[in-house]
Protein backbone atom coordinates (compact mmCIF):
# COMPACT_ATOMS: atom_id res chain seq x y z
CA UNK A 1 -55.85 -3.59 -105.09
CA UNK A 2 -58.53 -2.67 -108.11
CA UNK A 3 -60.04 -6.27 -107.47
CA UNK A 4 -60.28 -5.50 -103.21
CA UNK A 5 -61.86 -2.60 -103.97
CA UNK A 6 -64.57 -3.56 -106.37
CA UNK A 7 -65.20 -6.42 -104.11
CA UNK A 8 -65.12 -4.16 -100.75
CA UNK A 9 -68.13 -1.68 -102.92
CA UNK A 10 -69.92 -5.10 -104.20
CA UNK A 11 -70.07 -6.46 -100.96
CA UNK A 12 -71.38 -2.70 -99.64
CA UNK A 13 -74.18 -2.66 -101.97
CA UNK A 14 -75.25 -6.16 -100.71
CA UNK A 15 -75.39 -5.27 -97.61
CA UNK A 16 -76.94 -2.02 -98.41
CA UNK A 17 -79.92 -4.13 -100.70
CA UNK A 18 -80.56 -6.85 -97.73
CA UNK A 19 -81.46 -3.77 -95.52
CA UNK A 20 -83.76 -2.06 -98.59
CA UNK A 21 -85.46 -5.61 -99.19
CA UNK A 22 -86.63 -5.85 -95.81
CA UNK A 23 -90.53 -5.42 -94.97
CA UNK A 24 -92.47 -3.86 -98.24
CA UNK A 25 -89.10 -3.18 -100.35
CA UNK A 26 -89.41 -1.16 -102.85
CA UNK A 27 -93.30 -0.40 -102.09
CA UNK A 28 -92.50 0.92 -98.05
CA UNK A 29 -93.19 4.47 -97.93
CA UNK A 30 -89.74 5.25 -96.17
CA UNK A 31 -87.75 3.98 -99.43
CA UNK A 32 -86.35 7.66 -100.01
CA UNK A 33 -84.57 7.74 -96.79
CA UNK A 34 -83.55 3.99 -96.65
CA UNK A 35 -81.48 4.08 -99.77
CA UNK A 36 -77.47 4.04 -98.28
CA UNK A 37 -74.42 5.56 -99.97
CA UNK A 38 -73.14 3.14 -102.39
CA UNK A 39 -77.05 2.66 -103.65
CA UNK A 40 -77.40 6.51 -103.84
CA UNK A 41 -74.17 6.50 -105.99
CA UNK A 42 -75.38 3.59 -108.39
CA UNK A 43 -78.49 5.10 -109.11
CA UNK A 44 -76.79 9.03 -109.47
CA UNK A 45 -78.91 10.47 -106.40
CA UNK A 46 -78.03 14.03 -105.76
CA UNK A 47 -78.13 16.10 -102.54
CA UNK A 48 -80.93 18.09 -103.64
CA UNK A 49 -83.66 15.38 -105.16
CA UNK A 50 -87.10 15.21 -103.80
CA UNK A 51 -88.00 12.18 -102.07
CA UNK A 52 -90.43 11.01 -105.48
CA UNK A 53 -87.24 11.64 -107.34
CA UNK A 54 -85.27 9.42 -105.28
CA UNK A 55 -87.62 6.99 -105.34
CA UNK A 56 -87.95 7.11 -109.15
CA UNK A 57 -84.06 6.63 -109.43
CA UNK A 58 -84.02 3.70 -107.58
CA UNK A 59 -86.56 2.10 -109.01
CA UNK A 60 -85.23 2.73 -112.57
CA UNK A 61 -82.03 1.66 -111.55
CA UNK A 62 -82.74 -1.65 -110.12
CA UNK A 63 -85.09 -2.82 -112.70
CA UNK A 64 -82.39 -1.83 -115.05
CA UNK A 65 -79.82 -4.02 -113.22
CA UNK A 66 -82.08 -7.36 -112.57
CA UNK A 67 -82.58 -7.31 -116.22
CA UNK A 68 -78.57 -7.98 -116.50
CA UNK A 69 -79.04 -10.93 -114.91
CA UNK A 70 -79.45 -14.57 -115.98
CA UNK A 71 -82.92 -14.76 -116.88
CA UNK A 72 -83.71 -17.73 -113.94
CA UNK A 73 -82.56 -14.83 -111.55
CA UNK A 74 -84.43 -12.00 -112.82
CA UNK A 75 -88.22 -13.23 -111.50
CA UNK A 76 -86.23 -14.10 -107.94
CA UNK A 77 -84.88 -10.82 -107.93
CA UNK A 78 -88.23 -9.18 -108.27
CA UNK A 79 -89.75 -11.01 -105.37
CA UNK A 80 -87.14 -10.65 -103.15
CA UNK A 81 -86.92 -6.63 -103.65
CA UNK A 82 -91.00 -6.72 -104.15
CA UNK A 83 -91.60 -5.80 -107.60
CA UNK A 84 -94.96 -7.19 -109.15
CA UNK A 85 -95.80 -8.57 -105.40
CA UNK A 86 -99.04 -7.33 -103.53
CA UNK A 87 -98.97 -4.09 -101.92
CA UNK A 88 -98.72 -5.30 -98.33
CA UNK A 89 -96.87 -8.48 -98.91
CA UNK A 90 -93.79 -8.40 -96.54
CA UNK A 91 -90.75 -9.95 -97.11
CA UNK A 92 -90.98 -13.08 -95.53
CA UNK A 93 -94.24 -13.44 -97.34
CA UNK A 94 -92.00 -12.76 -100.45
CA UNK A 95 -89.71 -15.48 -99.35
CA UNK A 96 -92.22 -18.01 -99.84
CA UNK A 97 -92.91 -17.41 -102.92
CA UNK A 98 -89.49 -18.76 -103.93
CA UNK A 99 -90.19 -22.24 -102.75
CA UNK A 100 -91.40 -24.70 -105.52
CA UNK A 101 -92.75 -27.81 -104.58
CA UNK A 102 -91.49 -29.59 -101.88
CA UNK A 103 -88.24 -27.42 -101.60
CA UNK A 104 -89.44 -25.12 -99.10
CA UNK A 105 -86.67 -24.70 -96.73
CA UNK A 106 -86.49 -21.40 -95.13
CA UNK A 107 -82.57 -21.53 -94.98
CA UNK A 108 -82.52 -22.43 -98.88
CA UNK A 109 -85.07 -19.69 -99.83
CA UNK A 110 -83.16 -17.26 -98.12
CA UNK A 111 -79.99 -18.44 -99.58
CA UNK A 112 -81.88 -17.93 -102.90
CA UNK A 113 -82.53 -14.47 -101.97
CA UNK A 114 -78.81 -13.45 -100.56
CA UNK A 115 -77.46 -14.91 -104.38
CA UNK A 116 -79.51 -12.78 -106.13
CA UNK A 117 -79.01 -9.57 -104.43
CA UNK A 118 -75.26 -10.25 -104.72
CA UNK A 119 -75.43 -10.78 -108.83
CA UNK A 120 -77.40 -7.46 -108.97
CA UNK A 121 -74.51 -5.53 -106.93
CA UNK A 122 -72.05 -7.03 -109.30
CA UNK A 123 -74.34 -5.90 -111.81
CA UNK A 124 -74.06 -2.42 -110.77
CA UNK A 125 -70.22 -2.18 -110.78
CA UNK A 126 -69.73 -4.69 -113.79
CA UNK A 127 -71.20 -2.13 -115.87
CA UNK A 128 -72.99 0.99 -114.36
CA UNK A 129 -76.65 1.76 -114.94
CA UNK A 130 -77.13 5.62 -115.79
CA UNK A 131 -80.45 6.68 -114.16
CA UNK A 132 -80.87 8.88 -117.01
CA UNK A 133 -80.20 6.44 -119.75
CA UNK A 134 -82.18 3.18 -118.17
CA UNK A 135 -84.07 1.39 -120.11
CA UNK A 136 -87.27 1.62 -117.82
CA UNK A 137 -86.94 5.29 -118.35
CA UNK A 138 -86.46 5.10 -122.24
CA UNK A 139 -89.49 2.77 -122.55
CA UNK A 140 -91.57 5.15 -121.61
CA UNK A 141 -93.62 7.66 -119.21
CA UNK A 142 -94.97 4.59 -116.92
CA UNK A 143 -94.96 0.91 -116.88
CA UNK A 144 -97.54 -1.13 -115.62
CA UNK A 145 -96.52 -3.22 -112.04
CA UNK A 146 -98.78 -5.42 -111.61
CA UNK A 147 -102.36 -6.29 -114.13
CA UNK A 148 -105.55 -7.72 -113.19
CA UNK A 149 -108.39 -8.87 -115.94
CA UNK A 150 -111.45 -10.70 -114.88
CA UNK A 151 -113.14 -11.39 -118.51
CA UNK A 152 -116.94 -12.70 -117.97
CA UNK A 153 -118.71 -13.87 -121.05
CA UNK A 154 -122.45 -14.63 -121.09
CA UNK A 155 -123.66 -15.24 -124.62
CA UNK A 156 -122.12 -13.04 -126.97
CA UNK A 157 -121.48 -10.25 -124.80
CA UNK A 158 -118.41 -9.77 -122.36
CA UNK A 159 -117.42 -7.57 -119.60
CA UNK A 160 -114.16 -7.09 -118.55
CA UNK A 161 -112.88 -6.27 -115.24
CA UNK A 162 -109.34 -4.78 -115.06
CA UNK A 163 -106.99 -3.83 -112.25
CA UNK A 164 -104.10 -2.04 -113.07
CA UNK A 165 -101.31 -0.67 -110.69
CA UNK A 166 -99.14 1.69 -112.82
CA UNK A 167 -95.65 3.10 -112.19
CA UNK A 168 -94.57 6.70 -112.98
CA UNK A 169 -91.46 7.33 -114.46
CA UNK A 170 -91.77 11.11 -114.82
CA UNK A 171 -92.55 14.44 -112.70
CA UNK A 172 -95.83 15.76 -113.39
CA UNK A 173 -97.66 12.80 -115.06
CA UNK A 174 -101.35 14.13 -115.31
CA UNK A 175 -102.90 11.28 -117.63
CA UNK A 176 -102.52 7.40 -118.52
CA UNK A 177 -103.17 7.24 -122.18
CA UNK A 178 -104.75 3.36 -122.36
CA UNK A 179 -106.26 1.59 -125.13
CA UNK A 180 -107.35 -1.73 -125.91
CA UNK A 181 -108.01 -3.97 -129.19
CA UNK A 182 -111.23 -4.86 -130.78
CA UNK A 183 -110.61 -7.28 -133.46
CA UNK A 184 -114.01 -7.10 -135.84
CA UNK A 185 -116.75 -9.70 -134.52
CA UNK A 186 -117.44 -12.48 -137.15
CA UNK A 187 -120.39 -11.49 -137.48
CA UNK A 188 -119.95 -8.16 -139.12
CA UNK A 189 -117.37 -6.41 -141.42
CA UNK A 190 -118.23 -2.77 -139.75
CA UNK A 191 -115.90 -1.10 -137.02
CA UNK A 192 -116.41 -1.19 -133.63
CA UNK A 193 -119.81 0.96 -132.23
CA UNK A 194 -118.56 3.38 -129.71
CA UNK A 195 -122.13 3.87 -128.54
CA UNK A 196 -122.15 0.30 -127.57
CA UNK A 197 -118.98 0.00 -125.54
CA UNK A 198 -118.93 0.84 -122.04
CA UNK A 199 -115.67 1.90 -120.34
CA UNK A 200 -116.43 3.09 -116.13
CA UNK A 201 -113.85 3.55 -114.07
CA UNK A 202 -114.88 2.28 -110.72
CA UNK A 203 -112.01 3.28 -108.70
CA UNK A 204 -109.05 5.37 -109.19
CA UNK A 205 -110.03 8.45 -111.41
CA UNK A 206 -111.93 8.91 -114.34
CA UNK A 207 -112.13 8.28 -117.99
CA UNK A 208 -112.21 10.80 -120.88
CA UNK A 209 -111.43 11.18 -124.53
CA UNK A 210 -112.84 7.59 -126.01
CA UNK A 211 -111.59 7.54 -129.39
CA UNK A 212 -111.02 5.45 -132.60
CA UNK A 213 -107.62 5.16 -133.30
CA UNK A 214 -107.75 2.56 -136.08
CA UNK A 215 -110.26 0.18 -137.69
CA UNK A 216 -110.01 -2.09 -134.43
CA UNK A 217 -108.51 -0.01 -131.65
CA UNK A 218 -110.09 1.91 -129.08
CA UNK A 219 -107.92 4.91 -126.74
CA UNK A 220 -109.00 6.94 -123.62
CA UNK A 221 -107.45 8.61 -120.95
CA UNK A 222 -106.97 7.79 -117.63
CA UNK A 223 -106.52 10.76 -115.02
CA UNK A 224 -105.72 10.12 -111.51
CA UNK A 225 -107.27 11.70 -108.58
CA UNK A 226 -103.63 13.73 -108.28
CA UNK A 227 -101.29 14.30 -110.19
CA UNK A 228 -98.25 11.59 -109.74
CA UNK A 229 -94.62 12.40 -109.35
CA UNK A 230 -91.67 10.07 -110.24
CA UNK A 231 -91.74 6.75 -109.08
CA UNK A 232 -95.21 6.81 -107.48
CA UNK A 233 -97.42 4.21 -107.77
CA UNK A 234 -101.07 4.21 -108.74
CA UNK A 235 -103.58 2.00 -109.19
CA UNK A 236 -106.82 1.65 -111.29
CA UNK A 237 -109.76 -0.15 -111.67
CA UNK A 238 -112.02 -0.24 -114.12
CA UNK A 239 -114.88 -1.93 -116.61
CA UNK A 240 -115.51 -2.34 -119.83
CA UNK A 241 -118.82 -3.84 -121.63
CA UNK A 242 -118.70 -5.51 -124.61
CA UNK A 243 -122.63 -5.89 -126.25
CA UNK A 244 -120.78 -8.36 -128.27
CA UNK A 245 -116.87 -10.36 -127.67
CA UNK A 246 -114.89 -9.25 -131.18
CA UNK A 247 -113.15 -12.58 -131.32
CA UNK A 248 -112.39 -15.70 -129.22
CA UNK A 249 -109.37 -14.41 -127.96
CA UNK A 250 -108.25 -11.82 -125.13
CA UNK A 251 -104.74 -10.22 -125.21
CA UNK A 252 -102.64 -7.91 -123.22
CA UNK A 253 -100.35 -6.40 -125.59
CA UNK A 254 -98.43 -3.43 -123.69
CA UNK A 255 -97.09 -0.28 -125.33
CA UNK A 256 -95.06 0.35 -122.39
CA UNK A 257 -92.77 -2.59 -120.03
CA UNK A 258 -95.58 -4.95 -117.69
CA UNK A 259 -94.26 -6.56 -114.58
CA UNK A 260 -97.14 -9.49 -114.39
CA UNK A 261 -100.22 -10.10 -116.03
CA UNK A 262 -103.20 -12.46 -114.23
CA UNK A 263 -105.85 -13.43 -116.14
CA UNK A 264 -109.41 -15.14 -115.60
CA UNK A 265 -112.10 -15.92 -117.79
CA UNK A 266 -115.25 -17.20 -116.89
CA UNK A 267 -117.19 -18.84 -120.04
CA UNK A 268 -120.42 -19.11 -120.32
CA UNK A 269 -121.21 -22.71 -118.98
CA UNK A 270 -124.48 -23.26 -121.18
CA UNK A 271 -121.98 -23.18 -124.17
CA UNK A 272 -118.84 -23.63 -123.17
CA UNK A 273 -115.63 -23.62 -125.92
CA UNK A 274 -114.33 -26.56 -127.76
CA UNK A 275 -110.72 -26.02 -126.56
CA UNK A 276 -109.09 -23.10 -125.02
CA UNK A 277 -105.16 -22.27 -125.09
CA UNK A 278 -102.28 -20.01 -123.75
CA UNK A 279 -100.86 -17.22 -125.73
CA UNK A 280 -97.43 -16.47 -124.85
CA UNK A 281 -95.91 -13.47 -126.18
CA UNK A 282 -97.02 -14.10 -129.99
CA UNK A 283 -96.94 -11.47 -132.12
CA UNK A 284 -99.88 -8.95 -132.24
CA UNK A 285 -100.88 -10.10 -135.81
CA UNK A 286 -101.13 -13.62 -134.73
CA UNK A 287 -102.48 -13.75 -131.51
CA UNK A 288 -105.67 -14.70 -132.81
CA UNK A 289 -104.69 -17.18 -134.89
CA UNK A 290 -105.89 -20.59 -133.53
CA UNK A 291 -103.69 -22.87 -135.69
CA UNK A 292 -100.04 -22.56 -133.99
CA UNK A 293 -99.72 -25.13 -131.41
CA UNK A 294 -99.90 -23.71 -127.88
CA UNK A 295 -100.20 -24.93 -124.37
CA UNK A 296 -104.03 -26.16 -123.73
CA UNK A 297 -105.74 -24.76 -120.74
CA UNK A 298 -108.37 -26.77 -119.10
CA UNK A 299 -111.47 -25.15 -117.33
CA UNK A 300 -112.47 -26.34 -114.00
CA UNK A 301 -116.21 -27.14 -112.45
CA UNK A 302 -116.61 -23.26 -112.75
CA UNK A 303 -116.27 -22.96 -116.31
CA UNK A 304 -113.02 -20.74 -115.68
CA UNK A 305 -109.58 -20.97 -116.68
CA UNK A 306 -106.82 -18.97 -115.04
CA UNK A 307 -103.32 -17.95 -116.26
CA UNK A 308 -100.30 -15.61 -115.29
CA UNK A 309 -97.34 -14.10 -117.17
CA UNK A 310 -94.41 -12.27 -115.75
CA UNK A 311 -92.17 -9.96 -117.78
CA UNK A 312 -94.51 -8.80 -120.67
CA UNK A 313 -92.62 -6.97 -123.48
CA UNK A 314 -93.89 -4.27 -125.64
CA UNK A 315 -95.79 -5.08 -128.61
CA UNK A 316 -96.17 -8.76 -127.73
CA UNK A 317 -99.44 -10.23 -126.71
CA UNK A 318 -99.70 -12.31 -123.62
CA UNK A 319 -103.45 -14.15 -122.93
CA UNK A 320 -106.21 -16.62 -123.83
CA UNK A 321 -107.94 -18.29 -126.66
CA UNK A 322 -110.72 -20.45 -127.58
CA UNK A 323 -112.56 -22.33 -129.89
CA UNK A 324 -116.39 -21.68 -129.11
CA UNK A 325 -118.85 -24.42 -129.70
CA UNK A 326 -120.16 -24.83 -133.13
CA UNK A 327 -123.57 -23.15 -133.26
């Protein structure tokens, strides 16, 4: 009789996640009053929690469960309940981005997306995920859903063009602490000139507090144009100018969880690089290093390469590096 009924609240929670992945998933606006009973009791929803709280819950909860699973299902998973997807990207949109190659069947895709959502109700009962407790939670204040970089380089400077949709994981959050990395240029010893680096935010709040942290990294504050509750989402957009590129490499290396990472650099095509690879999750202290063997990347007739990651961890750097031409 145990067995029936774990398989009678499995089977609920399917049913319960096929309704919620419907349309935007986790993005729609009506996600608070879409979640059903056994979801509400998985992620500990109580009577009296505000719709952002709600929303928060569930979203901890579920990223917390589709990292239980086998790691082939856990990018499926996140496209079929619209984590990391584009803000208006429905779910039979979604669907099709779980056909590779030639195997595009409709039928088979949505098979796909029916196994997964069954392994992540298992998940739930095979060993509970305490809102309170979940690692998205843990991790930190926010994580980042989805990242954008457009990296332009004309001679030796660079400007950087970064998109970054960002969700909360707390009540109240006021500020986005950010930062980013400026490895010394080769062609000096000094630290990096604040005076010379330009940080604009051209959509989605303003930026305050530039600061020195260390010898090579630079933090500011982001502030929203409201103050976020738990489990909104937010997005940024902003530039930074670089009089001079600190080194022939360009790395995301979160502090906090990142769902996907896209990332374009345009070289300059009257001296374009030797060779240019793929960093994959290298540690921080050796993402510049350009003697491990990595996966070449190839430029095309615009003098830009293009890469993605999915799943960034904390403290690991995810990007691009080159070899510029000899002078």
């Amino acid at each position: 009789m145990a067995q029936e009924a774990a398989d009678a609240k499995i089977n609920a929670l399917s049913t319960e996640l096929k309704l919620l992945r419907k349309g935007l998933g986790v993005q729609a606006k009506n996600l608070p009053g879409a979640v059903g009973e056994e979801l509400r009791e998985v992620c500990g929803i109580r009577e009296d929690d505000t719709p952002g709280t709600v929303r928060a819950r569930v979203v901890a909860t579920l990223l917390s469960l589709i990292e239980k699973l086998p790691a082939p299902q856990q990018k499926t998973a996140r496209i079929v309940l619209g984590f990391g997807t584009g803000a208006n990207e429905r779910y039979t949109a979604r669907l099709e981005l779980l056909g590779t190659g030639a195997d595009r069947n409709i039928r088979t895709m949505q098979r796909r997306a029916d196994d997964v959502i069954y392994l992540i109700a298992e998940a739930a009962y095979g060993a509970p995920v305490a809102y309170g407790s979940s690692s998205a939670i843990s991790q930190g204040p926010w994580h980042t859903s989805a990242l954008a970089v457009r990296l332009n380089l004309t001679g030796a400077a660079a400007e950087v063009f970064e998109t970054r949709r960002i969700v909360s994981h707390v009540a109240g959050l006021a500020e986005i602490e950010h930062g980013i990395s400026l490895a010394r240029p080769v062609s000096t010893t000094a630290e990096p000139d604040l005076d010379g680096l330009g940080i604009d935010v051209v959509s989605g709040g303003e930026v305050h507090s530039v600061r020195m942290v260390s010898s090579t990294r630079v933090a500011f504050r982001l502030r929203p144009p409201q103050v976020l509750d738990a489990g909104d989402q937010h997005e940024f957009f902003f530039r930074v100018r670089l009089e001079e590129m600190p080194a022939p490499f360009y790395c995301c290396t979160p502090e906090f969880p990142c769902e996907s990472f896209d990332l374009n650099v345009r070289f300059d095509r009257r001296e374009p690089p030797v060779r240019v690879w793929r960093i994959d999750g290298d540690l921080s202290k050796d993402a510049g290093d350009p003697v491990p063997e990595r996966k070449p990347l190839f430029l095309d007739n615009a003098g830009e390469v293009r890469t993605g990651f999915q799943d960034l961890q904390p403290a690991r750097s995810y990007g691009v590096g080159w070899q510029p031409a000899a002078p």
